[in-house]
C-alpha atoms as a PDB file:
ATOM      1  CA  UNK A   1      98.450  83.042 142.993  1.00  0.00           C
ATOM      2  CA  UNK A   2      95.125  85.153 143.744  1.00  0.00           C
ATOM      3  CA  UNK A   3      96.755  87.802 141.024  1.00  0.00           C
ATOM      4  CA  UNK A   4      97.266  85.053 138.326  1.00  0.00           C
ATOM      5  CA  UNK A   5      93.738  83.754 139.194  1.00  0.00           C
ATOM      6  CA  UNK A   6      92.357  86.916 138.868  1.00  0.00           C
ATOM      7  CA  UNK A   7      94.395  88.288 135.834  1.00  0.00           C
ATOM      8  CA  UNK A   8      93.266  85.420 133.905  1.00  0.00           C
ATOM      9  CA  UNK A   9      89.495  85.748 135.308  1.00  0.00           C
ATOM     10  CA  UNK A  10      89.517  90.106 133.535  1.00  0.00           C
ATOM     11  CA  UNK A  11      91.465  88.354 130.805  1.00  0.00           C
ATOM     12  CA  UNK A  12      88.306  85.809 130.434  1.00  0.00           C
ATOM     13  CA  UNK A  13      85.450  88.117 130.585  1.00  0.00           C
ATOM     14  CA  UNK A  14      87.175  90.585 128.118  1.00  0.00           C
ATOM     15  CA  UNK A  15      87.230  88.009 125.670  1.00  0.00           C
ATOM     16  CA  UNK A  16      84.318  86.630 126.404  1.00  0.00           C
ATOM     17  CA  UNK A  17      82.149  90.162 126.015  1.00  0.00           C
ATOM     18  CA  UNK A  18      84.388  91.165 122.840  1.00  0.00           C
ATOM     19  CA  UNK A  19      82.394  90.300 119.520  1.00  0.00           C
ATOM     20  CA  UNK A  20      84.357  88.429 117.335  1.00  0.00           C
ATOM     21  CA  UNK A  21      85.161  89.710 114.246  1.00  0.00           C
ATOM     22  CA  UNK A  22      85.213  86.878 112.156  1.00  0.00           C
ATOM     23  CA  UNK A  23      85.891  88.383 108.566  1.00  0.00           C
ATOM     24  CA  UNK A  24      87.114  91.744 107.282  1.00  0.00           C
ATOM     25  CA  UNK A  25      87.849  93.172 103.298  1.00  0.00           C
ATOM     26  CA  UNK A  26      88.633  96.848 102.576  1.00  0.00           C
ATOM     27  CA  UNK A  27      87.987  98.055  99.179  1.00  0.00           C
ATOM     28  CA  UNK A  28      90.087 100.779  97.864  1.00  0.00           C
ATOM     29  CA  UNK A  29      88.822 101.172  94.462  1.00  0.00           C
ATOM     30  CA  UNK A  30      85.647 101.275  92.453  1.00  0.00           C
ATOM     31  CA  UNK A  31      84.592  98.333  90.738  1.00  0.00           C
ATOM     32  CA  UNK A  32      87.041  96.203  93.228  1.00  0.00           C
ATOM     33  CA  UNK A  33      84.920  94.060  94.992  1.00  0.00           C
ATOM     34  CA  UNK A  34      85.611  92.178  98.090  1.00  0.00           C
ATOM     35  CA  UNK A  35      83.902  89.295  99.304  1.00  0.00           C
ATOM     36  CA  UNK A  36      83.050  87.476 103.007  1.00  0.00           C
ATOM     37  CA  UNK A  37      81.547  84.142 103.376  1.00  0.00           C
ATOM     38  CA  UNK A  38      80.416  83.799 107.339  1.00  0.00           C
ATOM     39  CA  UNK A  39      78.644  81.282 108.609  1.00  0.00           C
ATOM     40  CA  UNK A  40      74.644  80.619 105.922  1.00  0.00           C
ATOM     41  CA  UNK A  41      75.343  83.835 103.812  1.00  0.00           C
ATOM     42  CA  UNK A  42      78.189  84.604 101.038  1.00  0.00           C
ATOM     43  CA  UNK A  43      78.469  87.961 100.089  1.00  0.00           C
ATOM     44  CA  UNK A  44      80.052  90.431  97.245  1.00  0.00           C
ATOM     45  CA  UNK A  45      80.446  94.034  98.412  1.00  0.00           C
ATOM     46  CA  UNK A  46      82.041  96.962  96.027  1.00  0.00           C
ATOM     47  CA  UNK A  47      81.049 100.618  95.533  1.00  0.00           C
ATOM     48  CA  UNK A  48      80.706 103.299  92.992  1.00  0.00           C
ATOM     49  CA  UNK A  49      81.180 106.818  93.337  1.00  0.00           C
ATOM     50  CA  UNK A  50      78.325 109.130  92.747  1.00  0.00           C
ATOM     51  CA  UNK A  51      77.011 112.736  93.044  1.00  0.00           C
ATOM     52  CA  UNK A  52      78.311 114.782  95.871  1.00  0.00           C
ATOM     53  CA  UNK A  53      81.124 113.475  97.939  1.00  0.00           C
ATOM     54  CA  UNK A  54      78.945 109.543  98.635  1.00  0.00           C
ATOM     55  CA  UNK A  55      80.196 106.480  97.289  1.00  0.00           C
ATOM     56  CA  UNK A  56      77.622 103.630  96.326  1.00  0.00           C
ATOM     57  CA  UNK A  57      78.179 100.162  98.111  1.00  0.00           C
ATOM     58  CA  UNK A  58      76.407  97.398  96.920  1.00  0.00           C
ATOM     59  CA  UNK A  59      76.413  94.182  99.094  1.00  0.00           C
ATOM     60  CA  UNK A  60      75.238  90.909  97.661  1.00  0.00           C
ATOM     61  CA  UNK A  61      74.149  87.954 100.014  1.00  0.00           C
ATOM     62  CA  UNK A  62      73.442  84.470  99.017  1.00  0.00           C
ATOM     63  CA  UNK A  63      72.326  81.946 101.163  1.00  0.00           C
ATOM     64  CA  UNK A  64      74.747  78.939 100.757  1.00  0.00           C
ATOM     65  CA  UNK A  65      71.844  76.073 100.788  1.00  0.00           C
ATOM     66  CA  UNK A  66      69.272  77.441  98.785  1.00  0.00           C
ATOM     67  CA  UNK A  67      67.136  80.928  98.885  1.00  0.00           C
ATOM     68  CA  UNK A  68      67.358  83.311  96.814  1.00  0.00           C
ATOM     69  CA  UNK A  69      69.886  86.273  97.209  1.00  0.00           C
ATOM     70  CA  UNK A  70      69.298  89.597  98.485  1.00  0.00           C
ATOM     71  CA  UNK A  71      71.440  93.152  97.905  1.00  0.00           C
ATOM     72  CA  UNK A  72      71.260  96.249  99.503  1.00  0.00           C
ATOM     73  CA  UNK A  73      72.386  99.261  98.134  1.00  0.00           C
ATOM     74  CA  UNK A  74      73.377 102.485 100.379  1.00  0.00           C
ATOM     75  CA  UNK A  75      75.392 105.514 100.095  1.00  0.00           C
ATOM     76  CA  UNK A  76      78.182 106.376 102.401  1.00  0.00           C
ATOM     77  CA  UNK A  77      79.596 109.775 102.920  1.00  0.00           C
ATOM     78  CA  UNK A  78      83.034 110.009 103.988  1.00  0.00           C
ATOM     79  CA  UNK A  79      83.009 109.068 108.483  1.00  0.00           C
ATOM     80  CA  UNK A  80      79.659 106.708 107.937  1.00  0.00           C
ATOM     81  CA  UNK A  81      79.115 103.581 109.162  1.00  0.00           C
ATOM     82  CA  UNK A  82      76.421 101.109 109.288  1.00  0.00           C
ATOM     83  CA  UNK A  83      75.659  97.722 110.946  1.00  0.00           C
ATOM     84  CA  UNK A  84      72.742  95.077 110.499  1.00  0.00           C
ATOM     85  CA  UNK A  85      71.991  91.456 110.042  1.00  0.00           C
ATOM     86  CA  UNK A  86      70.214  89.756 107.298  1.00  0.00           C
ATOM     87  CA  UNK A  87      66.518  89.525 107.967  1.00  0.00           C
ATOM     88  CA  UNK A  88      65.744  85.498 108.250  1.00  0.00           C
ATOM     89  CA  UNK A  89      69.036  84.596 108.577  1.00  0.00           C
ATOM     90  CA  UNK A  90      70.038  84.319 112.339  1.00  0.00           C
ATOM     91  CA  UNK A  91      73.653  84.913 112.716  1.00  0.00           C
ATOM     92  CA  UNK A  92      76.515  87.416 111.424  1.00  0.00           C
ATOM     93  CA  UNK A  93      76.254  91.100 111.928  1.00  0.00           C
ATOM     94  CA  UNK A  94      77.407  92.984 108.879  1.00  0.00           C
ATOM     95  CA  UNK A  95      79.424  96.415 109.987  1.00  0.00           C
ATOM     96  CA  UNK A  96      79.900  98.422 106.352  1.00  0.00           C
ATOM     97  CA  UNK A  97      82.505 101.690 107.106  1.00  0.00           C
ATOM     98  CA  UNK A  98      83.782 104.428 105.178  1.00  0.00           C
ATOM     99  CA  UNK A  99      86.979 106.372 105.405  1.00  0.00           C
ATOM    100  CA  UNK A 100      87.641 108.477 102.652  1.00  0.00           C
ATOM    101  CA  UNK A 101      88.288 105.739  99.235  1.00  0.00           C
ATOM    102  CA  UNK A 102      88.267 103.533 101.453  1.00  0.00           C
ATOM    103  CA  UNK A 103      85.080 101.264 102.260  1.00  0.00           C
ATOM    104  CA  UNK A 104      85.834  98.804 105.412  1.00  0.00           C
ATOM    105  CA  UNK A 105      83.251  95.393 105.551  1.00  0.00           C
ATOM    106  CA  UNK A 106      83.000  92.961 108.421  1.00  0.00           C
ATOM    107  CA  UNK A 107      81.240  90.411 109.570  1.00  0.00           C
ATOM    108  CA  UNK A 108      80.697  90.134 113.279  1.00  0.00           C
ATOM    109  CA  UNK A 109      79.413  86.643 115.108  1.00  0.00           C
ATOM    110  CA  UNK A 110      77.683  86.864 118.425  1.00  0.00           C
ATOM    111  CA  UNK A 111      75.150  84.535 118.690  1.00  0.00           C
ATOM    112  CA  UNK A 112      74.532  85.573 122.880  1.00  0.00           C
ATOM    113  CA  UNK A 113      72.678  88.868 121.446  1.00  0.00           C
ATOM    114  CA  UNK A 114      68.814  88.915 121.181  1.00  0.00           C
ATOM    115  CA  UNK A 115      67.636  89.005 117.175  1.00  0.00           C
ATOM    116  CA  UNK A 116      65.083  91.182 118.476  1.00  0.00           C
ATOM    117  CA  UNK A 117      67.060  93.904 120.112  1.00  0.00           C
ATOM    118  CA  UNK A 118      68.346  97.025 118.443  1.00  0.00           C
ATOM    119  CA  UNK A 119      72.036  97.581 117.402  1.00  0.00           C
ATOM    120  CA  UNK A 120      74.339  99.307 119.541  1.00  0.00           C
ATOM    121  CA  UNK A 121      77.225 100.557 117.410  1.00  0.00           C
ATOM    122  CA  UNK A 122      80.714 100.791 118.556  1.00  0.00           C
ATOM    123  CA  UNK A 123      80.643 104.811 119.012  1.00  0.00           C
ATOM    124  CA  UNK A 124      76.984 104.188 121.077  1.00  0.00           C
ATOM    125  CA  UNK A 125      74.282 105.093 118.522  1.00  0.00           C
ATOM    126  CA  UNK A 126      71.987 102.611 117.725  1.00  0.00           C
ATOM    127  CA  UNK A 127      70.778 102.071 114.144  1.00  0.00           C
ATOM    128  CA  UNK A 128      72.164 103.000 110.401  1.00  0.00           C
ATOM    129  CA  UNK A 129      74.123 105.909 110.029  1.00  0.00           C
ATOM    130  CA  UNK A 130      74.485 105.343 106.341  1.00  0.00           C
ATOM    131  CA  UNK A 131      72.933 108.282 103.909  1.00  0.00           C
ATOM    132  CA  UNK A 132      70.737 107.515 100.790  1.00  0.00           C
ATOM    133  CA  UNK A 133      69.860 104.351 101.121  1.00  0.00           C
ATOM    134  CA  UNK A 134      68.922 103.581  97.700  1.00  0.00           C
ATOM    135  CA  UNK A 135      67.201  99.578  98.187  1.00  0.00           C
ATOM    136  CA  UNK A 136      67.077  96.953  99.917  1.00  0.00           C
ATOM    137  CA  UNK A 137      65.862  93.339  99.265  1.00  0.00           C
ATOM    138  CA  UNK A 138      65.482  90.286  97.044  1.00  0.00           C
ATOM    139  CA  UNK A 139      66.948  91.079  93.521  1.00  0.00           C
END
């Protein structure tokens, strides 16, 4: 009984201290885009190669009652990744990844962390990895 009990308590808290990844798209090709609509903010995502070895992903939010949208552009090099959230817009946390043609987006909903606090990405760093970021705000 005290196994069970306890098996289902490690069980719990795993869960529990997981994020939850509520939405994922992969885009294979240029020009393909993907798309994730989590909880205020839709958003379009595809990517362009350009000089060197970085592809170009441009992500496209838009509030879904009113505001105006916002895009970011950055460059990813073959390994990066990069997470953030959408300045006045308390909620998801957007986790852009590249692996070779490959360009991995998710949205990520924990509403426990502290809007305030910096970042900690899942190999430890905290902050943007991604290279050349080109722009980012209202369009």
């Amino acid at each position: 009984m005290i196994r069970k009990t306890l098996s289902a308590s490690v069980l719990a808290a795993l869960f529990l201290a997981a994020p939850a990844f509520a939405e994922e798209a992969t885009i294979g090709r240029p020009i393909v885009a993907g798309s994730l609509h989590e909880g205020h903010l839709d958003m379009v995502v595809y990517y362009v190669p350009v000089e060197g070895d970085l592809l170009e992903v441009t992500a496209t939010f838009a509030p879904k009652i009113g505001g105006d949208p916002q895009r970011v552009v950055m460059g990813l090099a073959d390994g990066d990744s990069v997470a953030f959230s959408i300045p006045g817009h308390r909620g998801p946390l957007y986790a852009f990844s590249r692996s070779g043609e490959e360009v991995t987006v998710s949205s990520e909903t924990d509403m426990r962390a502290d809007a305030n606090a910096p970042t900690r990405l899942a190999d430890g760093s905290l902050g943007a990895a991604g290279r050349g970021l080109a722009s980012v705000g209202p369009m």
